[in-house]
N, C-alpha and C. Protein backbone atom coordinates (compact mmCIF):
# COMPACT_ATOMS: atom_id res chain seq x y z
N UNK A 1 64.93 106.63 288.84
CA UNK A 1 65.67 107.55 287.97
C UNK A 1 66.57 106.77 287.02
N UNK A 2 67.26 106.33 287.56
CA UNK A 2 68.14 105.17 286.72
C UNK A 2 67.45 104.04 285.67
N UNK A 3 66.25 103.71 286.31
CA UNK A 3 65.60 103.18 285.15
C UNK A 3 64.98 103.76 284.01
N UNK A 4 64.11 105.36 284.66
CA UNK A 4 64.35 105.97 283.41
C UNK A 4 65.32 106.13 282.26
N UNK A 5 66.20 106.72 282.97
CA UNK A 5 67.77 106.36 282.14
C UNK A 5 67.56 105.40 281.15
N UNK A 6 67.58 103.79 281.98
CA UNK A 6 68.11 102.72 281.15
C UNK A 6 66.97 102.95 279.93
N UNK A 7 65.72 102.94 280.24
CA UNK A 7 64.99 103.34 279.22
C UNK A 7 64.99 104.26 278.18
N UNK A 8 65.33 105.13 278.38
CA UNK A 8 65.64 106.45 277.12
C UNK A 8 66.73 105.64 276.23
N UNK A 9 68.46 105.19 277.06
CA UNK A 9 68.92 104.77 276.26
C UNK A 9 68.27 103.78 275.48
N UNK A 10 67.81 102.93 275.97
CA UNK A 10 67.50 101.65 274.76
C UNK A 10 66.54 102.12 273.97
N UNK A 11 65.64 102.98 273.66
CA UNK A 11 64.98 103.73 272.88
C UNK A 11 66.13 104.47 271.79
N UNK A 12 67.24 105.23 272.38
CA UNK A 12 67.81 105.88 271.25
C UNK A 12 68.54 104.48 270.79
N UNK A 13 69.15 103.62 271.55
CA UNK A 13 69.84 102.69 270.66
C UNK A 13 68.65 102.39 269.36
N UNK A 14 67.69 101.81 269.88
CA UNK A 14 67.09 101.13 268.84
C UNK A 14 66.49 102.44 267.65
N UNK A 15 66.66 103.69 268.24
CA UNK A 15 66.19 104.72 267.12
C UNK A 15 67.75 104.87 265.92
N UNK A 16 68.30 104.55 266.52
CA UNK A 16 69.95 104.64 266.21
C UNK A 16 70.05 103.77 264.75
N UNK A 17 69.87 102.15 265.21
CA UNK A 17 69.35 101.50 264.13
C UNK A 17 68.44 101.51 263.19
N UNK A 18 67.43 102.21 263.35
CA UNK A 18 66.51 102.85 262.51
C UNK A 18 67.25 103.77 261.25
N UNK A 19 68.25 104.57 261.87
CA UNK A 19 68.69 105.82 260.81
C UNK A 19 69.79 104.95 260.41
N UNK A 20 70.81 104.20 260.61
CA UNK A 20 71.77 103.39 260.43
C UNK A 20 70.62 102.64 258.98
N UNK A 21 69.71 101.74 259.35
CA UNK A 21 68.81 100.76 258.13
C UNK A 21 68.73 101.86 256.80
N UNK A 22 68.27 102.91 257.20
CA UNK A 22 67.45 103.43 256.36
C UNK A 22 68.58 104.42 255.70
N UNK A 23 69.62 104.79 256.05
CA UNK A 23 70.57 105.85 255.59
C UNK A 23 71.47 104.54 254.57
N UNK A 24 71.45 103.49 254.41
CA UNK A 24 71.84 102.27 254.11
C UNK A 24 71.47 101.55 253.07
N UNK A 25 69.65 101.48 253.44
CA UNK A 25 69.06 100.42 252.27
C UNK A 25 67.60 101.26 251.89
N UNK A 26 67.59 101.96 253.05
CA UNK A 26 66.23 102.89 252.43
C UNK A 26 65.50 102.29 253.69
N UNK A 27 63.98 103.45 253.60
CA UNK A 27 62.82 103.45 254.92
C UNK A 27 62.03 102.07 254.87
N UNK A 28 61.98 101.37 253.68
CA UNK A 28 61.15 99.99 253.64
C UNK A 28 62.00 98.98 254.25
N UNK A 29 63.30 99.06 254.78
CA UNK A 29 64.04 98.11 255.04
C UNK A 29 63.78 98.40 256.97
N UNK A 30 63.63 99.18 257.06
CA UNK A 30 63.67 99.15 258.36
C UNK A 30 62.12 98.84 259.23
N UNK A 31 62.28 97.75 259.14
CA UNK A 31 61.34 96.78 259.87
C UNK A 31 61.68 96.23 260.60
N UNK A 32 60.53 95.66 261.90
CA UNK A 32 60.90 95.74 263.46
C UNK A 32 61.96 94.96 264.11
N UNK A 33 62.03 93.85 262.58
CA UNK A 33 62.84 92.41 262.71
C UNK A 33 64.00 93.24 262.39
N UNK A 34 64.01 93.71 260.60
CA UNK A 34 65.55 93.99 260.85
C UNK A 34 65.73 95.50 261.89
N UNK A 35 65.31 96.18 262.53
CA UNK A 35 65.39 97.17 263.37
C UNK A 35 66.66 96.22 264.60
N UNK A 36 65.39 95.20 265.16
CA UNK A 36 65.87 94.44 265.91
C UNK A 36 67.41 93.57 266.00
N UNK A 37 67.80 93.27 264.41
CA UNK A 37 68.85 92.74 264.24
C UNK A 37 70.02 93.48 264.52
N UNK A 38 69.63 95.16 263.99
CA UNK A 38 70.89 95.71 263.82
C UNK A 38 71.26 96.43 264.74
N UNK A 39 70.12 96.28 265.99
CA UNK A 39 70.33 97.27 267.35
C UNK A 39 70.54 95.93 267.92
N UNK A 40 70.99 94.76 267.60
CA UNK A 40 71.17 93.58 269.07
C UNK A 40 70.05 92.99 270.10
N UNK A 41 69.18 93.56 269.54
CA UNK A 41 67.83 93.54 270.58
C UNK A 41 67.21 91.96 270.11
N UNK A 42 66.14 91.45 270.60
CA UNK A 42 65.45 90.47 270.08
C UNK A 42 63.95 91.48 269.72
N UNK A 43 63.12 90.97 268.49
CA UNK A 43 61.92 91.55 268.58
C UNK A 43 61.11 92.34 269.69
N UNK A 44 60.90 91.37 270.41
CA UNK A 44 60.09 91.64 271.71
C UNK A 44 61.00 92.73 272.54
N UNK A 45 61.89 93.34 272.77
CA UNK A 45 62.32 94.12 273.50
C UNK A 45 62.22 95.27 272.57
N UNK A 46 62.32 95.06 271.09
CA UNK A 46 61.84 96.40 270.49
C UNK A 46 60.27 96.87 271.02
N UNK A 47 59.80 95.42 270.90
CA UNK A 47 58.10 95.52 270.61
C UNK A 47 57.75 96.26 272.17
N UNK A 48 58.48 96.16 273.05
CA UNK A 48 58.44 96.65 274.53
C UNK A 48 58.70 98.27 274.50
N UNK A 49 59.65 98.54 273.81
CA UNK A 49 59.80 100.17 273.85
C UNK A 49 58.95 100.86 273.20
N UNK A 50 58.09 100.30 271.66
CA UNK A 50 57.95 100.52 270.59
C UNK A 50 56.46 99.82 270.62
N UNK A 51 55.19 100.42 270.99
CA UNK A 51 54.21 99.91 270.21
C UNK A 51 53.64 99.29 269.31
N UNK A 52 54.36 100.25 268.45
CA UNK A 52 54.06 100.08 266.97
C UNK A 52 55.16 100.27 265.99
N UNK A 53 55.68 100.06 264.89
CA UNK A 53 56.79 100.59 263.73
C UNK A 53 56.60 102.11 263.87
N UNK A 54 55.11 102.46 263.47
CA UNK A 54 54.67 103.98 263.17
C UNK A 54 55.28 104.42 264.50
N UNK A 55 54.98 104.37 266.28
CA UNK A 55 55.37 104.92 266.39
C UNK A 55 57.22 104.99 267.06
N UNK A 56 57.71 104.13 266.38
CA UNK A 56 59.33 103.46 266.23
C UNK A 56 59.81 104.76 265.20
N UNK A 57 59.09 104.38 264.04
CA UNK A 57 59.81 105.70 262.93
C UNK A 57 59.35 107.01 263.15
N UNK A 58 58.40 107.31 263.91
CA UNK A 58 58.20 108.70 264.30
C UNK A 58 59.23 108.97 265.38
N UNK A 59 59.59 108.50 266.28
CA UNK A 59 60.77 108.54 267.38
C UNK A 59 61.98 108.91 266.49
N UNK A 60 63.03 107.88 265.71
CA UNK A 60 63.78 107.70 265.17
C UNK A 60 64.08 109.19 264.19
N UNK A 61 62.82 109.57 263.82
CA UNK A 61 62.66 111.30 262.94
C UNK A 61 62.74 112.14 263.74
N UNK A 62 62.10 112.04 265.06
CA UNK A 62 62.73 113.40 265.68
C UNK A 62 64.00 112.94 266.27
N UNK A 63 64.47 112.04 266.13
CA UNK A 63 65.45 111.94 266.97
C UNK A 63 66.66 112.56 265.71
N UNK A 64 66.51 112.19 264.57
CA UNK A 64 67.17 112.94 263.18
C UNK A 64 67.17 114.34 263.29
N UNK A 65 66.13 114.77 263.42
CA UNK A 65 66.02 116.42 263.52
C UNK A 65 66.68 116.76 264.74
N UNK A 66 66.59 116.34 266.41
CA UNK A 66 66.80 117.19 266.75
C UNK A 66 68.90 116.50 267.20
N UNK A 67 69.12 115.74 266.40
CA UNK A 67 70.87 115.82 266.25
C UNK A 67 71.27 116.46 265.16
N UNK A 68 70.73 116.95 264.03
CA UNK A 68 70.93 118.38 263.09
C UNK A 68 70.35 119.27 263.85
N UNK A 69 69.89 119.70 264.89
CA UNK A 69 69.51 121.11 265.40
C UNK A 69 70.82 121.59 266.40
N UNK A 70 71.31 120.10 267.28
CA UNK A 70 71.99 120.23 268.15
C UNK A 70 73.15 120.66 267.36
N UNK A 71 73.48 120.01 266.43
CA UNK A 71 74.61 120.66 266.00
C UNK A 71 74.95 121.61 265.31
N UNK A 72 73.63 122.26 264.35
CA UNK A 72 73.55 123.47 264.63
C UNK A 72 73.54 124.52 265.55
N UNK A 73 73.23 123.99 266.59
CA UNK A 73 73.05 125.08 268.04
C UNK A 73 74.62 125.19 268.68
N UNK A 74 75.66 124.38 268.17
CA UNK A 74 76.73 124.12 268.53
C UNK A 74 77.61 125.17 267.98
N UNK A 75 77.26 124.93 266.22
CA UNK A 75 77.94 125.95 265.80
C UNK A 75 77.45 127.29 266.23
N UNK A 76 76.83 127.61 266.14
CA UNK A 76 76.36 129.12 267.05
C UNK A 76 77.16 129.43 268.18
N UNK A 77 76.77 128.85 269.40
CA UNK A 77 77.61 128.77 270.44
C UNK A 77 78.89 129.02 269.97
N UNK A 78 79.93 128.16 269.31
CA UNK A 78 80.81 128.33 268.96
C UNK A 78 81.10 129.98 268.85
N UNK A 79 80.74 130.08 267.72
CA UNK A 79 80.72 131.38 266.95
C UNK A 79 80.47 132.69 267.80
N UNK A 80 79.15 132.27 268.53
CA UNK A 80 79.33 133.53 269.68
C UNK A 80 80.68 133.74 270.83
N UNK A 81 81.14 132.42 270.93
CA UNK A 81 82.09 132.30 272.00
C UNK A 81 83.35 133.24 271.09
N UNK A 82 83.16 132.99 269.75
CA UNK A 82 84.65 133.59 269.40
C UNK A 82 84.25 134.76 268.54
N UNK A 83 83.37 135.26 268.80
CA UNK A 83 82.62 136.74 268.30
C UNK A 83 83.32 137.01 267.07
N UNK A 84 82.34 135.85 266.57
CA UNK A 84 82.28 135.90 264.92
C UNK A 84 80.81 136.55 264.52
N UNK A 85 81.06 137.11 263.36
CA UNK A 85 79.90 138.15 262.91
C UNK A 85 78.56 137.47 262.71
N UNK A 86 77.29 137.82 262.69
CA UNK A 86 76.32 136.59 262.25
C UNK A 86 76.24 136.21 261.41
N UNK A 87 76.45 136.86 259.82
CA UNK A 87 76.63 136.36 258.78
C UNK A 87 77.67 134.84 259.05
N UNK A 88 78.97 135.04 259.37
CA UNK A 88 79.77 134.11 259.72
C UNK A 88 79.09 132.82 260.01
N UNK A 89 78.74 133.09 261.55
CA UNK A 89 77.76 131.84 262.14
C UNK A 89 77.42 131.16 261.17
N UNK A 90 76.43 132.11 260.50
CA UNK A 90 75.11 131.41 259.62
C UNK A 90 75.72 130.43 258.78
N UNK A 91 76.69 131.36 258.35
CA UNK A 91 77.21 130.44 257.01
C UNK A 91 77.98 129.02 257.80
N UNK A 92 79.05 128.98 258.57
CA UNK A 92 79.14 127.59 259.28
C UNK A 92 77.95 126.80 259.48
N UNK A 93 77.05 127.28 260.20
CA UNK A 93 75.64 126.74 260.67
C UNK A 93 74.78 126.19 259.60
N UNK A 94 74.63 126.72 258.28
CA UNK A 94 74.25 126.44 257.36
C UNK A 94 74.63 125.06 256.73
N UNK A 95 76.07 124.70 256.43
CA UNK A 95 76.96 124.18 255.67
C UNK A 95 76.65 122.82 256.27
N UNK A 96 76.40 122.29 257.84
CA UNK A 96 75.71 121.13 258.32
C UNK A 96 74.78 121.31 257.70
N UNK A 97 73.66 121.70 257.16
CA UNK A 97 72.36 121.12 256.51
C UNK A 97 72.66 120.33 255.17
N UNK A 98 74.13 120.69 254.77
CA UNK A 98 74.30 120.31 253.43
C UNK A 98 75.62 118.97 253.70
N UNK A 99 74.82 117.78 252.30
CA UNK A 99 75.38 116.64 252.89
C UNK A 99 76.66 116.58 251.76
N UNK A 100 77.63 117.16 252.44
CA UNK A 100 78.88 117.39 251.85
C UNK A 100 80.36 116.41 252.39
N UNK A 101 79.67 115.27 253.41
CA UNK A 101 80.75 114.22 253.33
C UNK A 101 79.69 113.15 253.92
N UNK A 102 80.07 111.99 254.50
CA UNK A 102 79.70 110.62 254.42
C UNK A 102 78.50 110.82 255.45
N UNK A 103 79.21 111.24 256.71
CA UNK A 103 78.01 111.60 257.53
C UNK A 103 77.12 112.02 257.48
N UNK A 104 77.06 113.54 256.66
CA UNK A 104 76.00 114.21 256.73
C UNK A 104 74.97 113.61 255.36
N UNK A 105 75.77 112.63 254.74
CA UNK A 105 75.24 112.44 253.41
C UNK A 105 73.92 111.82 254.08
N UNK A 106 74.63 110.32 254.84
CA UNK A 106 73.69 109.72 255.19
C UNK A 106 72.45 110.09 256.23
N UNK A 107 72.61 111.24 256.86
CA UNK A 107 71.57 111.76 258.03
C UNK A 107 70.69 112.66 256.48
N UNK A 108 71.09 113.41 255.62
CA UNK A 108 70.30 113.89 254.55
C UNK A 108 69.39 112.71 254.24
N UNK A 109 70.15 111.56 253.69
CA UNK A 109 69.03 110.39 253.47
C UNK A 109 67.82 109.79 254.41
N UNK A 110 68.27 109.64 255.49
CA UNK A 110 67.63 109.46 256.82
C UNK A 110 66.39 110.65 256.24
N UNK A 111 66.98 111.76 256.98
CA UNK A 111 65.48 113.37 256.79
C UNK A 111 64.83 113.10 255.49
N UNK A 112 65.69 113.02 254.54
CA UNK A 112 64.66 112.91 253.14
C UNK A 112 63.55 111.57 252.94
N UNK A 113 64.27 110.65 253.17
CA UNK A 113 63.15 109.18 253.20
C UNK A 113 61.81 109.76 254.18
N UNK A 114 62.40 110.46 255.51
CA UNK A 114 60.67 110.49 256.62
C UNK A 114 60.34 111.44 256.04
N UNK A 115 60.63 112.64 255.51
CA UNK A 115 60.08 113.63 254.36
C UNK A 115 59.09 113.18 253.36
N UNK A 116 59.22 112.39 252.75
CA UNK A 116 58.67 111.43 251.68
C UNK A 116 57.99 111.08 252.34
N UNK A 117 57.83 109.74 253.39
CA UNK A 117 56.79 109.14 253.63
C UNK A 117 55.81 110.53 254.49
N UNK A 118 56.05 111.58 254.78
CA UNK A 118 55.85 112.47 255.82
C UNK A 118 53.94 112.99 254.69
N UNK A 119 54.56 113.22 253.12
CA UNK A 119 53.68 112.85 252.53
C UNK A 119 52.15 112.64 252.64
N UNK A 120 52.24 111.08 253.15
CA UNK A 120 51.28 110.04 253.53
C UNK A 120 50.99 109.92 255.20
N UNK A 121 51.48 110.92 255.57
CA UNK A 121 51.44 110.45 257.42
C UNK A 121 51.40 111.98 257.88
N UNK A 122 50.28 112.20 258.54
CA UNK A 122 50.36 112.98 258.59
C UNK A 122 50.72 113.21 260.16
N UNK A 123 51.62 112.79 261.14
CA UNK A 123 52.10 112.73 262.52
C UNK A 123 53.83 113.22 262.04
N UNK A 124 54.34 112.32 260.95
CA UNK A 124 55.57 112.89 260.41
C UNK A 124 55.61 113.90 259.81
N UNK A 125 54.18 114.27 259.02
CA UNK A 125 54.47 115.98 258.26
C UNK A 125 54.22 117.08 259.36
N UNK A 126 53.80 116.53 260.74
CA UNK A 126 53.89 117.68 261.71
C UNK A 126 55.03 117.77 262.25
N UNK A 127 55.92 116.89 262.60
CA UNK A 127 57.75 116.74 262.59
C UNK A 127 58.68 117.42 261.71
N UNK A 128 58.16 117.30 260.38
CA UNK A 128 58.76 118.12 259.31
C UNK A 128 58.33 119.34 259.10
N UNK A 129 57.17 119.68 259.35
CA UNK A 129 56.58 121.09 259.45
C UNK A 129 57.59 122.18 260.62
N UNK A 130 57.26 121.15 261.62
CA UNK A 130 57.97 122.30 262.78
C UNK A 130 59.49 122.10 262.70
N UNK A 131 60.64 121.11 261.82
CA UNK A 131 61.46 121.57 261.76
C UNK A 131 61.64 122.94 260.35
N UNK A 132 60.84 122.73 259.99
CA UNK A 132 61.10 123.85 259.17
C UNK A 132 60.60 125.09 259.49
N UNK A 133 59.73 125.28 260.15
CA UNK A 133 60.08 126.59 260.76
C UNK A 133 60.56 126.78 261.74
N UNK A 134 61.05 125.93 262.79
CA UNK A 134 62.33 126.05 263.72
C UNK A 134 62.98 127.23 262.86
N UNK A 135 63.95 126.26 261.85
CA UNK A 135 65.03 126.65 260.82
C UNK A 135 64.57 128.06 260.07
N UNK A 136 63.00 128.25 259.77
CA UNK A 136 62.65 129.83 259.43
C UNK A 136 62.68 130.62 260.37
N UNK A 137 62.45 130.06 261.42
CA UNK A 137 62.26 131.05 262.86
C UNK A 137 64.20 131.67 263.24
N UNK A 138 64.90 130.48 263.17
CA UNK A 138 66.22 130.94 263.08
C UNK A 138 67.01 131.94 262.20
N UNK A 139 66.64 131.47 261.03
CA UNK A 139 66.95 132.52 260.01
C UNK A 139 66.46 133.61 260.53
N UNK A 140 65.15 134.36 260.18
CA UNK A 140 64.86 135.56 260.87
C UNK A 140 65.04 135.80 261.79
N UNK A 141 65.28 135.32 262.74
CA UNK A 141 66.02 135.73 264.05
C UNK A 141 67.42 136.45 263.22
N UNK A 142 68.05 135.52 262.87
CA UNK A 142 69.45 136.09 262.53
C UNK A 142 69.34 137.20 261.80
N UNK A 143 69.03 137.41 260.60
CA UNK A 143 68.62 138.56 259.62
C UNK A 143 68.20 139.37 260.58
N UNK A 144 67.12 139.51 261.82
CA UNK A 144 67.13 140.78 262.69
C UNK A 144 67.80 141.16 263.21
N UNK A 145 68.74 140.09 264.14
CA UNK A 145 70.04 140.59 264.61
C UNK A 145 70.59 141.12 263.85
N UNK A 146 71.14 140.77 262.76
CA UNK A 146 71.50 141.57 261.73
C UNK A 146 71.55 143.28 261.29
N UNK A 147 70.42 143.12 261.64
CA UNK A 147 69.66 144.30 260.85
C UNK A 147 69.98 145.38 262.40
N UNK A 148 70.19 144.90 263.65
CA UNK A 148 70.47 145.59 264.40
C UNK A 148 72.05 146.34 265.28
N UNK A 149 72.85 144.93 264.48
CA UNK A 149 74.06 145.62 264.54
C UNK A 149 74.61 145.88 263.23
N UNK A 150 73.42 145.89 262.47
CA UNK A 150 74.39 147.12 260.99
C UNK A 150 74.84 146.19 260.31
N UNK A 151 74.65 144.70 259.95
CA UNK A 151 74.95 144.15 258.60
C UNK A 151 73.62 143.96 257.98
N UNK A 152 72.64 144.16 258.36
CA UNK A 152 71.57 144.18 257.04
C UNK A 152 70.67 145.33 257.28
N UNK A 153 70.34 145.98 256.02
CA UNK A 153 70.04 147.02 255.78
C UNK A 153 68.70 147.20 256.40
N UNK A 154 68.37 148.09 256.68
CA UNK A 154 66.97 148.45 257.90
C UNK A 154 65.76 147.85 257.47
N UNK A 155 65.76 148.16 256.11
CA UNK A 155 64.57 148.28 255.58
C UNK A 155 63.91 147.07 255.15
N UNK A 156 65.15 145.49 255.02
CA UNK A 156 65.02 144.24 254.62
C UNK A 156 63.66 143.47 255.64
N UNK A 157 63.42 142.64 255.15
CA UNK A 157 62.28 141.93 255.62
C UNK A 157 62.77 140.74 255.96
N UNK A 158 63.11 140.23 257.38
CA UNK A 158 63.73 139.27 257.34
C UNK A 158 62.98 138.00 257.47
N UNK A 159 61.58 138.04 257.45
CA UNK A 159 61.11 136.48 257.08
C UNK A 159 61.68 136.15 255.53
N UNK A 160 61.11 137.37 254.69
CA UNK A 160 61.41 136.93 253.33
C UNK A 160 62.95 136.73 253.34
N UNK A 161 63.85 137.28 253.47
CA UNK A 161 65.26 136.82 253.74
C UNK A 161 65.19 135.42 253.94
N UNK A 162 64.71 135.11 255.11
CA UNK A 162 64.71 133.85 255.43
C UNK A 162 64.06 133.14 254.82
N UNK A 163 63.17 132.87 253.82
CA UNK A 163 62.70 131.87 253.18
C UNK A 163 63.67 131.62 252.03
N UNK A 164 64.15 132.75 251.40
CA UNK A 164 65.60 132.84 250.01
C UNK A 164 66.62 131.98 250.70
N UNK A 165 66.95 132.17 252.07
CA UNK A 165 68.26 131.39 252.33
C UNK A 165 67.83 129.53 252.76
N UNK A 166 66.34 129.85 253.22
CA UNK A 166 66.36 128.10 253.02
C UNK A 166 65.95 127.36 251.94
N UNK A 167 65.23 128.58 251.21
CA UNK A 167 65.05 128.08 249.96
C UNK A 167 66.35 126.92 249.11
N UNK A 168 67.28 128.62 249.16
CA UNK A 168 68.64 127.91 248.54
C UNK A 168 69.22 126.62 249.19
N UNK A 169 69.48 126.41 250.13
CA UNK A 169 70.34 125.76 251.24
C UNK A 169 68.90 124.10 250.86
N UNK A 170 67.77 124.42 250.74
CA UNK A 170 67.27 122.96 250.74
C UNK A 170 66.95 122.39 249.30
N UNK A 171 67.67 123.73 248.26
CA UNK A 171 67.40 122.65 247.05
C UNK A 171 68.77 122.44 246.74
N UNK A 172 69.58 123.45 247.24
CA UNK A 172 70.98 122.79 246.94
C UNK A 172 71.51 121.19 247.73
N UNK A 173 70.96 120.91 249.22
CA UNK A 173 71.10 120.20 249.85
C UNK A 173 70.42 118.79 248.63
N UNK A 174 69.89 118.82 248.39
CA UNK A 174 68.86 117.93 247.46
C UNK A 174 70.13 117.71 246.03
N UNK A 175 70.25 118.45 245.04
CA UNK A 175 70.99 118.57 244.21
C UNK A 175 72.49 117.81 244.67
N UNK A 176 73.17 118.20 245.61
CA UNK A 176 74.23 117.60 246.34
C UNK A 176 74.36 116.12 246.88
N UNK A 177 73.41 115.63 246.97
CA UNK A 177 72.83 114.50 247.61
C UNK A 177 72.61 113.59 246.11
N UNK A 178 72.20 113.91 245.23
CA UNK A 178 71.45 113.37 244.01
C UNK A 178 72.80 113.39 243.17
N UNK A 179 73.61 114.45 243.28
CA UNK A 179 74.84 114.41 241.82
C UNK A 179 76.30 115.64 242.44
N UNK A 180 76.61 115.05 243.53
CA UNK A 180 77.60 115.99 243.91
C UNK A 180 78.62 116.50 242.78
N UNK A 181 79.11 115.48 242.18
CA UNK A 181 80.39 115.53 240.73
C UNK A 181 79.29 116.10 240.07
N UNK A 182 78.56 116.28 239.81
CA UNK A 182 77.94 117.31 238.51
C UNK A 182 78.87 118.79 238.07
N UNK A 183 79.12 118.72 236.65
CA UNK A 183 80.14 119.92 236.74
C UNK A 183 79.08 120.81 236.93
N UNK A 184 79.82 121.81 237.41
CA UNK A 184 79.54 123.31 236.67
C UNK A 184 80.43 124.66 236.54
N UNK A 185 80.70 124.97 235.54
CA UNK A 185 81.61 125.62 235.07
C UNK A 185 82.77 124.60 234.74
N UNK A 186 84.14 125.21 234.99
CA UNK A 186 85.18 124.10 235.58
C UNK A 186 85.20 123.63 236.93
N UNK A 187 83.89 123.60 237.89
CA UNK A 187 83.99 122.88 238.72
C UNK A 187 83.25 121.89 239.29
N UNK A 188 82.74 121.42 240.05
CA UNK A 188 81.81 120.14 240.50
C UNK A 188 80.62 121.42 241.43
N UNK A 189 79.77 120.68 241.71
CA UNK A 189 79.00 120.98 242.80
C UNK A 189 78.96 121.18 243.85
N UNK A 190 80.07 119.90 244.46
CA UNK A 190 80.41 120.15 246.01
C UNK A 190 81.62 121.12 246.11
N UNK A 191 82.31 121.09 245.40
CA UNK A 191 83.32 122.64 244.93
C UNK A 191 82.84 123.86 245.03
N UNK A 192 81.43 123.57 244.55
CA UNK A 192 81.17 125.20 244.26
C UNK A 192 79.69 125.71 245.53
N UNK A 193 79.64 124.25 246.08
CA UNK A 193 78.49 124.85 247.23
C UNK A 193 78.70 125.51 248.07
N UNK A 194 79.41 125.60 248.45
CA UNK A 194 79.79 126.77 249.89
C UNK A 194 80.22 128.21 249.03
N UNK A 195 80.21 128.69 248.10
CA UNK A 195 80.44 129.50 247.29
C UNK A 195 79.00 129.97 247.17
N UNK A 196 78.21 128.96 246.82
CA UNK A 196 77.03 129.60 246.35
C UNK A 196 76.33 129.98 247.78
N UNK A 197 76.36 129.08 248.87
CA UNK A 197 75.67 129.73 249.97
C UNK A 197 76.15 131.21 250.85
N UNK A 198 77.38 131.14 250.25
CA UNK A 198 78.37 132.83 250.83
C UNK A 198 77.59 134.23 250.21
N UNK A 199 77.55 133.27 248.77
CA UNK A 199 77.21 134.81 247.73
C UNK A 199 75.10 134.75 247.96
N UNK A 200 74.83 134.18 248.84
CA UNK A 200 73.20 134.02 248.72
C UNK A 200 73.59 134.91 250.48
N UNK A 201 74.19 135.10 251.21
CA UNK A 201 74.22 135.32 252.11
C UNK A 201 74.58 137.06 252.24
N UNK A 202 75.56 137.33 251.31
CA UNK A 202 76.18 138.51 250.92
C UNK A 202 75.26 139.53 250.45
N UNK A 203 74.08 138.89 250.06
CA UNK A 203 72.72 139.51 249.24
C UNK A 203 72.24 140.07 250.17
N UNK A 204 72.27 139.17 251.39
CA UNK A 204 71.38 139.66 252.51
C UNK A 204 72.39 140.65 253.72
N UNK A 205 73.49 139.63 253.81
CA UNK A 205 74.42 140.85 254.96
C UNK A 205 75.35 141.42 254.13
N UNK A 206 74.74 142.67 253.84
CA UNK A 206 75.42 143.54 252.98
C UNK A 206 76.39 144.60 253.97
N UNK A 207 76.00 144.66 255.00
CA UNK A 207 77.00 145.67 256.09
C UNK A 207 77.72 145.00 256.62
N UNK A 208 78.20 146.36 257.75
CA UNK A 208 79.65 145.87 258.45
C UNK A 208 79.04 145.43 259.87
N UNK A 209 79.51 144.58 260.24
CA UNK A 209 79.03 144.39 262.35
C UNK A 209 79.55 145.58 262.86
N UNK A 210 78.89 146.18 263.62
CA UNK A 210 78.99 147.26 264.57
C UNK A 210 80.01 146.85 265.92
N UNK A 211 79.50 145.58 266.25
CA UNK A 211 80.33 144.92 267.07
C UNK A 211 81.86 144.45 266.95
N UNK A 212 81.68 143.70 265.52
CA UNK A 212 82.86 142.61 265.50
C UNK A 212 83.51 143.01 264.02
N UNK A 213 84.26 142.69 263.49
CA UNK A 213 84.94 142.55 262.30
C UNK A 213 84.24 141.73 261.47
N UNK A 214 84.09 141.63 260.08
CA UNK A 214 83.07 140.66 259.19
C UNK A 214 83.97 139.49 259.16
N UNK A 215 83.19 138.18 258.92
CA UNK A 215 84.48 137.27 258.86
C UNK A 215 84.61 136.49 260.26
């Protein structure tokens, strides 16, 4: 048991360095040598966990996705614990997808580089496939809940809901990442993103919670 253990960890260490290289210098930099340098390891103890690079950077991607899921699943929790409305949730829950300070900038870079190569590979576009409908499957989940304690209107369709809100949320995430200071209006981008994901949200939870107070 314990050696399992020791094993998983030294797998995430060295997946660790993977998103550290690449959130840094980009996905071509992270090769097995420098992998190896920046996790402390010597080659051969990578080459021991790690077959291959391919399947080193396929590890390292889900290991990206599922620490943006966890902490999405966090904020939820949260939110249910303090019976906040779902609209609410969402919108906290949302606002991690968007790389609006250092951290999240660099885990955006991380997802977007295996995105790209995801492209050309088709083992990573099945990683990226199923996080994205995870994230559709969530949305409509929520929009039904919704729709059942009386903030969205009966008649809404909440897949399509849910494709408008990731729609928004993954080209704004993109835009934010590429030119945060970009004005618009009198203000910047990262000023005005959580604004724009409230009023894309408002479209959809147009009622009151039956349960809880909005908000």
């Amino acid at each position: 048991m314990a050696r399992t253990a020791d094993h998983d960890l030294r797998r995430r260490e060295i997946a660790g360095a993977v998103r550290r290289l690449v959130a840094t210098a980009g996905l071509d930099e992270a090769t097995v040598a420098n992998v190896a340098r920046e996790a402390g390891f010597s080659v051969g103890l990578v080459q021991h966990y790690f077959r291959s690079k391919d399947e080193l950077l396929l590890f390292a991607y889900r290991q990206v996705t599922a620490a943006i899921h966890d902490r999405v699943a966090a904020r939820i929790a949260d939110g249910v614990t303090r019976r906040r409305t779902i609209s609410a949730v969402l919108f906290d829950s949302l606002l991690e997808l968007l790389p609006l300070d250092d951290e999240r900038r660099g885990e955006y870079r991380v997802a977007r580089a295996f995105r790209g190569r995801a492209l050309d590979d088709d083992t990573l576009a099945e990683v990226a496939r199923a996080g994205a409908a995870d994230l559709g499957d969530q949305l409509s989940t929520a929009v039904h809940n919704g729709k059942e304690c009386g903030e969205v209107e009966p008649d809404l369709d909440p897949a399509l809901a849910a494709v408008r809100i990731a729609a928004l949320v993954d080209g704004l995430a993109e835009q934010l990442y590429l030119d945060p200071n970009r004005g618009v209006g009198d203000r910047t981008l990262r000023t005005t993103a959580e604004d724009l994901v409230r009023e894309c949200l408002d479209h959809v939870f147009t009622g009151e919670c039956r349960q809880y107070r909005r908000g």
